[in-house]
N, C-alpha and C. Protein backbone atom coordinates (compact mmCIF):
# COMPACT_ATOMS: atom_id res chain seq x y z
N UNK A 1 -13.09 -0.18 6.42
CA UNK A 1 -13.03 -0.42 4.99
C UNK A 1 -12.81 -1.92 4.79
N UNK A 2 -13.62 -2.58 3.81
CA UNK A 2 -13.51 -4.09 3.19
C UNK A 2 -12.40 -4.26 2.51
N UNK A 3 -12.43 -5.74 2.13
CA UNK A 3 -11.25 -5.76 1.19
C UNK A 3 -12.20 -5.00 -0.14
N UNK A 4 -12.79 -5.22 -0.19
CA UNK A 4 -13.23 -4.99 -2.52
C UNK A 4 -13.30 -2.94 -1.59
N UNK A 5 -13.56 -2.45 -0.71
CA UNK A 5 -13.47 -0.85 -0.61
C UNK A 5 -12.19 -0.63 -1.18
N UNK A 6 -11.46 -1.42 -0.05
CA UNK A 6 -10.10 -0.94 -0.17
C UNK A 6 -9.59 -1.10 -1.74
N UNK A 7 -9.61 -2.42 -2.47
CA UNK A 7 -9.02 -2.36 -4.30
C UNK A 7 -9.91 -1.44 -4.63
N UNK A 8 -11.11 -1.12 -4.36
CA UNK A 8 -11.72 0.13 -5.24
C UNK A 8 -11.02 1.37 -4.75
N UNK A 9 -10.66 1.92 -3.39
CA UNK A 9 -10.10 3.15 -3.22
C UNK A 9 -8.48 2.78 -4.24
N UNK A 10 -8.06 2.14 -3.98
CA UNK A 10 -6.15 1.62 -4.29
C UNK A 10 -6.46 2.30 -5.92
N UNK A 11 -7.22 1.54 -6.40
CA UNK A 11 -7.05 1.64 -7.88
C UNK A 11 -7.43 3.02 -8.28
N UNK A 12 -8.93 3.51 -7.41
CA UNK A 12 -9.24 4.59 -8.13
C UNK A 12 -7.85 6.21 -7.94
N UNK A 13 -7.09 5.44 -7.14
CA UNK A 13 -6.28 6.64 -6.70
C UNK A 13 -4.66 6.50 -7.31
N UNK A 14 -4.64 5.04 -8.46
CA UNK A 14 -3.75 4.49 -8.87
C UNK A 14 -2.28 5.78 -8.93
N UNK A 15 -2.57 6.70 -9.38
CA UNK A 15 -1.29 8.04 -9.40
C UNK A 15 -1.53 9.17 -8.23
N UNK A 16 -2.46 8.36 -7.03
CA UNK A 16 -2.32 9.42 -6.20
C UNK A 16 -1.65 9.58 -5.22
N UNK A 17 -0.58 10.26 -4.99
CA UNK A 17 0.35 10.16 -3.82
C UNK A 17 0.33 11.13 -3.00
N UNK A 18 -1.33 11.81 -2.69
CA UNK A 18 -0.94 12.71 -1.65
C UNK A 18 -2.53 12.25 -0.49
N UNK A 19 -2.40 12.78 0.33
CA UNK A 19 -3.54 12.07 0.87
C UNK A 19 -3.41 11.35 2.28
N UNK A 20 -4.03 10.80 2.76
CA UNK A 20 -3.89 9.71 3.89
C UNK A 20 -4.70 8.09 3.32
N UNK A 21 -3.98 7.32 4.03
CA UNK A 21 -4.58 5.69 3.98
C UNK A 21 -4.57 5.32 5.28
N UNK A 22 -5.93 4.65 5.24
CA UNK A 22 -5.73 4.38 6.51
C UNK A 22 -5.47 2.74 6.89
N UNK A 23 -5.46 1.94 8.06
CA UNK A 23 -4.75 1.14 8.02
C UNK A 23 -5.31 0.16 6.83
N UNK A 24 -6.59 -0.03 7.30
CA UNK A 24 -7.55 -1.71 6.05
C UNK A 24 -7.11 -0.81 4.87
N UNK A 25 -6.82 -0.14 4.64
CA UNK A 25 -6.95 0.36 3.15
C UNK A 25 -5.50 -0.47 2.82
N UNK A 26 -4.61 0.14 3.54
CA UNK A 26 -3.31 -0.76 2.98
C UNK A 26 -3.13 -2.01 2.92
N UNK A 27 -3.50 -2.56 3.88
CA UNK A 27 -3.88 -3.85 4.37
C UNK A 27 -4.60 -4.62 3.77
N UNK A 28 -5.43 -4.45 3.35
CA UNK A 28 -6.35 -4.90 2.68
C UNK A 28 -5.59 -5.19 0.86
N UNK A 29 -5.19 -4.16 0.63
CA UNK A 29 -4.67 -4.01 -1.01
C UNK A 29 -3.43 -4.88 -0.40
N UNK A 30 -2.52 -5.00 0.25
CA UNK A 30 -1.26 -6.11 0.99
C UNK A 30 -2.09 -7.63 0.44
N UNK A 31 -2.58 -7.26 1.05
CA UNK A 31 -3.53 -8.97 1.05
C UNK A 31 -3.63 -9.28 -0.42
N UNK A 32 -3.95 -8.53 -1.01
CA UNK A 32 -4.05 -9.07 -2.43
C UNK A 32 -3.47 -9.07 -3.24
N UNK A 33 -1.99 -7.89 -3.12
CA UNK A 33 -1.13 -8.37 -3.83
C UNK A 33 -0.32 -9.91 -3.34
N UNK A 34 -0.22 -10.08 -2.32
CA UNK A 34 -0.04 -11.03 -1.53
C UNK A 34 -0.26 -12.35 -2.50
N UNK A 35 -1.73 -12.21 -2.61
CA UNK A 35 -2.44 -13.62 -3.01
C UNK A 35 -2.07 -13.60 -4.59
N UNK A 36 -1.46 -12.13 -5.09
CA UNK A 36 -1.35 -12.66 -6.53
C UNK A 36 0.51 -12.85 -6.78
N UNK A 37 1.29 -12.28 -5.78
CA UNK A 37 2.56 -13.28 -5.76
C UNK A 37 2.55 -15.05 -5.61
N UNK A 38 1.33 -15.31 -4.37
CA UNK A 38 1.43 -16.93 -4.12
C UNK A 38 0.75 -17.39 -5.92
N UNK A 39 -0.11 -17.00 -6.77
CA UNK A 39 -0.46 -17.73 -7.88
C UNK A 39 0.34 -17.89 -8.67
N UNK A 40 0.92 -16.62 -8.93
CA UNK A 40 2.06 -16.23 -9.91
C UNK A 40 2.91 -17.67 -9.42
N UNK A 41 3.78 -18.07 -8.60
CA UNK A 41 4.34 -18.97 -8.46
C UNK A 41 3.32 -20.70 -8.52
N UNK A 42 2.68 -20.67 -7.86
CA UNK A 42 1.79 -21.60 -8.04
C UNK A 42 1.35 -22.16 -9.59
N UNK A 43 0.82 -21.17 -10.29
CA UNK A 43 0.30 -21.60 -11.66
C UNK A 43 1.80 -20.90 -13.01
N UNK A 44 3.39 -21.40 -12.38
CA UNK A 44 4.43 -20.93 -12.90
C UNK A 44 4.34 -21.30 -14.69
N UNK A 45 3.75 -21.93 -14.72
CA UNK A 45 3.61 -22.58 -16.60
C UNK A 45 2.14 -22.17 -16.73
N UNK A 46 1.13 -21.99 -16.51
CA UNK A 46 0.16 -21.97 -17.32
C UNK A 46 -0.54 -20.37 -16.96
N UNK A 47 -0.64 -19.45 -16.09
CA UNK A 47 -1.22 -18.09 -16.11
C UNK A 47 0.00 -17.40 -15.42
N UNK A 48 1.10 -17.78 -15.31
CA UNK A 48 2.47 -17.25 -14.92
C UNK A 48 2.40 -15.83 -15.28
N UNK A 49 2.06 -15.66 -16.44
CA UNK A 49 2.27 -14.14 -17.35
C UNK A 49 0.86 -13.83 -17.14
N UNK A 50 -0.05 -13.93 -16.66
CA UNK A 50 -1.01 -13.28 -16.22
C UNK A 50 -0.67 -12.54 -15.42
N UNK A 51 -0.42 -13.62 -14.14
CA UNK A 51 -0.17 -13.06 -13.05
C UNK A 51 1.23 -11.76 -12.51
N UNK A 52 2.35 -12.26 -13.67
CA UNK A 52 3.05 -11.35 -13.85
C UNK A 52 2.96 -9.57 -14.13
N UNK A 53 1.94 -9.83 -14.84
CA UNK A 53 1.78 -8.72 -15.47
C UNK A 53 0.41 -7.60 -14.48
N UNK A 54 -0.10 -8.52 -13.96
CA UNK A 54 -1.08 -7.86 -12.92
C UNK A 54 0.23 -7.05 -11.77
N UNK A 55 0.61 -8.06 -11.24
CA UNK A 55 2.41 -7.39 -10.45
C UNK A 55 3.17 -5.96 -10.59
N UNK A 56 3.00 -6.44 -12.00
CA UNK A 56 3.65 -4.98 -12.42
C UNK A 56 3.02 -4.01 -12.65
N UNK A 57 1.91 -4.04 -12.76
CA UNK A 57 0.91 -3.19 -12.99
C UNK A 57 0.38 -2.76 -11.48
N UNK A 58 0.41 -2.79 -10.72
CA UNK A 58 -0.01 -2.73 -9.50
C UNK A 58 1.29 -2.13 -8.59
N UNK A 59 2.85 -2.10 -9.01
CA UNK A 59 3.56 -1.52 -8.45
C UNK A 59 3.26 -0.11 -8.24
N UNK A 60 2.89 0.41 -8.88
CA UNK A 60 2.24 2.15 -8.85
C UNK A 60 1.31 2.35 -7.89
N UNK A 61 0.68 1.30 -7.94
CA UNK A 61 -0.21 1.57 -6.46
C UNK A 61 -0.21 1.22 -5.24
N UNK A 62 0.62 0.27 -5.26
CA UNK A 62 1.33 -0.29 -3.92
C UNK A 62 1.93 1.07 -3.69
N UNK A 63 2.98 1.79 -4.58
CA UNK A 63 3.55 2.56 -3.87
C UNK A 63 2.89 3.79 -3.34
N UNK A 64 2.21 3.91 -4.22
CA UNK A 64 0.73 5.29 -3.78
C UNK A 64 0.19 4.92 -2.47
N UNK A 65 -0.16 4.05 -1.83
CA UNK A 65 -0.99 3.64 -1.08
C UNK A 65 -0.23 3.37 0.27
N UNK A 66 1.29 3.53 0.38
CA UNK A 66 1.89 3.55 1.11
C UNK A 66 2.51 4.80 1.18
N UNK A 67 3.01 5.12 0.17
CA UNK A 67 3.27 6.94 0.96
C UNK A 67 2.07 7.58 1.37
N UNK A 68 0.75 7.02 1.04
CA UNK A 68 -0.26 7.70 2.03
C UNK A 68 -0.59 7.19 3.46
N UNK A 69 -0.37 6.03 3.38
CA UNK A 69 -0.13 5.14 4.50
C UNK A 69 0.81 6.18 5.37
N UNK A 70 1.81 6.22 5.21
CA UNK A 70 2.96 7.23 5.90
C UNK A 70 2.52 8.54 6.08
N UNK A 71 1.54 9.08 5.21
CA UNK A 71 1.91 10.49 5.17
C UNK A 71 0.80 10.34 6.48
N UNK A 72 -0.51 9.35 6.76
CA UNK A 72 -1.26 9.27 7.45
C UNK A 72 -0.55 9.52 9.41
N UNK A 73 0.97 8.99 9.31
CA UNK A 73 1.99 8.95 10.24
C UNK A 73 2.52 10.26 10.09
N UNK A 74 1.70 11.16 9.47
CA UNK A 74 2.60 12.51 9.24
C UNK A 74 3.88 12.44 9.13
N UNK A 75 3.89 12.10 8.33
CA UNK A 75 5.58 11.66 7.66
C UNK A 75 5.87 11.81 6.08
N UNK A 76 7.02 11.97 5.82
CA UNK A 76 6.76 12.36 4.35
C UNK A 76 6.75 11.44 3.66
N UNK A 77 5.72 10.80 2.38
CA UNK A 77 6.41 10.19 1.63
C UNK A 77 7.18 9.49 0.91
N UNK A 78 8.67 10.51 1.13
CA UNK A 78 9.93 9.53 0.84
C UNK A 78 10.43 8.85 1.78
N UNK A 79 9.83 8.82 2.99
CA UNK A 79 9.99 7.62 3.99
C UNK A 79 9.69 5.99 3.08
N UNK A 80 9.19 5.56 2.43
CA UNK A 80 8.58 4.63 1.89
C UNK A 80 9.91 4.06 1.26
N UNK A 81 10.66 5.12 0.54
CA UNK A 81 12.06 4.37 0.44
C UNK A 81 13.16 3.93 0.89
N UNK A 82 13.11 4.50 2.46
CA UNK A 82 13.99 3.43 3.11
C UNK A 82 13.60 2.46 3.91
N UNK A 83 12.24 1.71 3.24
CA UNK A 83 11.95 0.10 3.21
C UNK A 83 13.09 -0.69 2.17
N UNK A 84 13.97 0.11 1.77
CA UNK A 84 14.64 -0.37 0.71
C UNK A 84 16.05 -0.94 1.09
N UNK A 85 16.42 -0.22 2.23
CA UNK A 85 17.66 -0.37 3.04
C UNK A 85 17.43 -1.55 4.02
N UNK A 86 18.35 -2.69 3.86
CA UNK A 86 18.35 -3.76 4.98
C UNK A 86 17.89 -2.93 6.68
N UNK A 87 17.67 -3.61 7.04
CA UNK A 87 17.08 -3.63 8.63
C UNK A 87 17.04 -1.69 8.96
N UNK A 88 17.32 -1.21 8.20
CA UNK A 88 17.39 0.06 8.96
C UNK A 88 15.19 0.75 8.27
N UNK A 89 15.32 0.02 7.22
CA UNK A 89 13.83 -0.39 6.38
C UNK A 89 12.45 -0.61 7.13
N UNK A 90 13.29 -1.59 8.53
CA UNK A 90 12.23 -1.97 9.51
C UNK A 90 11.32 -1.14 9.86
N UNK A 91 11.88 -0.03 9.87
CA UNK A 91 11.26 1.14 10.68
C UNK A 91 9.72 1.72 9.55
N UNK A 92 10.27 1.27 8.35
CA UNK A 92 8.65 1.52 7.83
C UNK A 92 7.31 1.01 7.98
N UNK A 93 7.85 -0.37 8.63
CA UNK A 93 6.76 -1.61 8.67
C UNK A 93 5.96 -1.00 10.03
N UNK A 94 6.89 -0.47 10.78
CA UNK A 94 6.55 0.21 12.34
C UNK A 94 5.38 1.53 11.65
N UNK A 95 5.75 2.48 10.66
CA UNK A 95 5.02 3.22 10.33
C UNK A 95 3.76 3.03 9.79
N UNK A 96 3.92 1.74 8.92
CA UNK A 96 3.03 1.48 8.49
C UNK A 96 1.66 0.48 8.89
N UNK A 97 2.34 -0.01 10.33
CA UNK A 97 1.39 -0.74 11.07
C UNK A 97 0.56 0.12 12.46
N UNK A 98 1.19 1.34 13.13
CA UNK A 98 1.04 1.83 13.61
C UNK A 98 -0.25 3.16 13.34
N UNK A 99 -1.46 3.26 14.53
CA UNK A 99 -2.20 4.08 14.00
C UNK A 99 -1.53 5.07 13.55
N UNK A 100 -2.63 6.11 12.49
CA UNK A 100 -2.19 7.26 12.31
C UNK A 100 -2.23 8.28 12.96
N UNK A 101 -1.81 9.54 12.90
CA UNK A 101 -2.14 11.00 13.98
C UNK A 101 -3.45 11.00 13.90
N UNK A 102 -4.12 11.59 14.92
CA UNK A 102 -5.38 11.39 15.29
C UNK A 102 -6.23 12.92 14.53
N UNK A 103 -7.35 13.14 14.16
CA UNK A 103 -7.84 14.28 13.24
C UNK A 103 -6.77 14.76 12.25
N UNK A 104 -6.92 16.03 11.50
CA UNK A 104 -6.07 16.29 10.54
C UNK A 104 -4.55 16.27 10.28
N UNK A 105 -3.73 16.00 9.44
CA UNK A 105 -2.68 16.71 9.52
C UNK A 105 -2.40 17.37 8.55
N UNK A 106 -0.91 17.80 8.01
CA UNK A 106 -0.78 18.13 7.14
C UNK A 106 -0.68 18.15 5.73
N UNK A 107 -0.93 16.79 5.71
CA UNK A 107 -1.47 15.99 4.36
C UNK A 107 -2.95 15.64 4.51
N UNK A 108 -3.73 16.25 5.45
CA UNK A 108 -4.98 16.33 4.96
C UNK A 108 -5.74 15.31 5.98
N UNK A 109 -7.12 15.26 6.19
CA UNK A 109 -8.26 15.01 6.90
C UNK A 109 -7.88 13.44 7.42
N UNK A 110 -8.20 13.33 8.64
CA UNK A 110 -8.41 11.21 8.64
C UNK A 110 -9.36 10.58 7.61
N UNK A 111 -8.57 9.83 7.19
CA UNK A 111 -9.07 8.74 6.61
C UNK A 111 -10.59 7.77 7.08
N UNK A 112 -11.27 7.29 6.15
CA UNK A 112 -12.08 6.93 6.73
C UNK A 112 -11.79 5.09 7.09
N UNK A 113 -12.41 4.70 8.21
CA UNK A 113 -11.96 3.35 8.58
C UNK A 113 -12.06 2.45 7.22
C-alpha cells in the first residue's frame, strides 16, 4: 500500500475500529500526520489554525487505524491505550511495528500489503 492508498483507506474507514491494518497502512497515515504536526509549528502565525484543526480532526482516525493495527497482532483494541502509560506504553510501538499473525484471525482476513 502507497502513501495516498493508505489516507484513502484511513479516511474511508474514519469510525472504523474493527478490522485489520496492515503495516504501510499505519505507517503511511504516521507519516502524515507527522508532516502536519512539523507545519502546524512551522507556519505558528499564519495557517497555525489550519493545521490545527486538520490534527484534531484526524484524531479519530489515528485511533481507528491503530486498534486495527493491533487487532492485526490479534490483540484487542484496548491495547492502544496503554500507549498512554509512561514506558510500560512501549510495548505498543513493539505491536505496532511488528508483523501481523499470518492468514486470518479473529478480527478478520489479512490485510492487504
Amino acid at each position: 500500500m502507497n502513501f495516498i492508498e493508505s489516507l484513502q483507506t484511513c479516511y474511508k474507514k474514519f469510525f472504523d475500529f474493527s478490522g485489520r491494518a496492515s503495516k504501510s497502512e499505519y505507517w503511511w497515515f504516521q507519516l502524515y500526520n507527522t508532516i502536519l504536526y512539523i507545519l502546524t509549528f512551522v507556519f505558528q502565525n499564519d495557517l497555525a489554525l489550519l493545521f490545527s484543526i486538520l490534527i484534531i480532526a484526524n484524531l479519530i482516525p489515528v485511533f481507528a487505524a491503530g486498534v486495527r493495527r493491533v487487532h492485526d497482532s490479534n490483540k484487542s483494541g484496548w491495547w492502544i491505550l496503554i500507549s498512554f502509560v509512561p514506558i510500560i506504553g512501549l510495548y505498543i510501538i513493539v505491536l505496532l511495528i511488528t508483523d501481523g499473525s499470518k492468514g486470518k484471525n479473529r478480527f478478520g482476513p489479512k490485510p492487504k500489503k
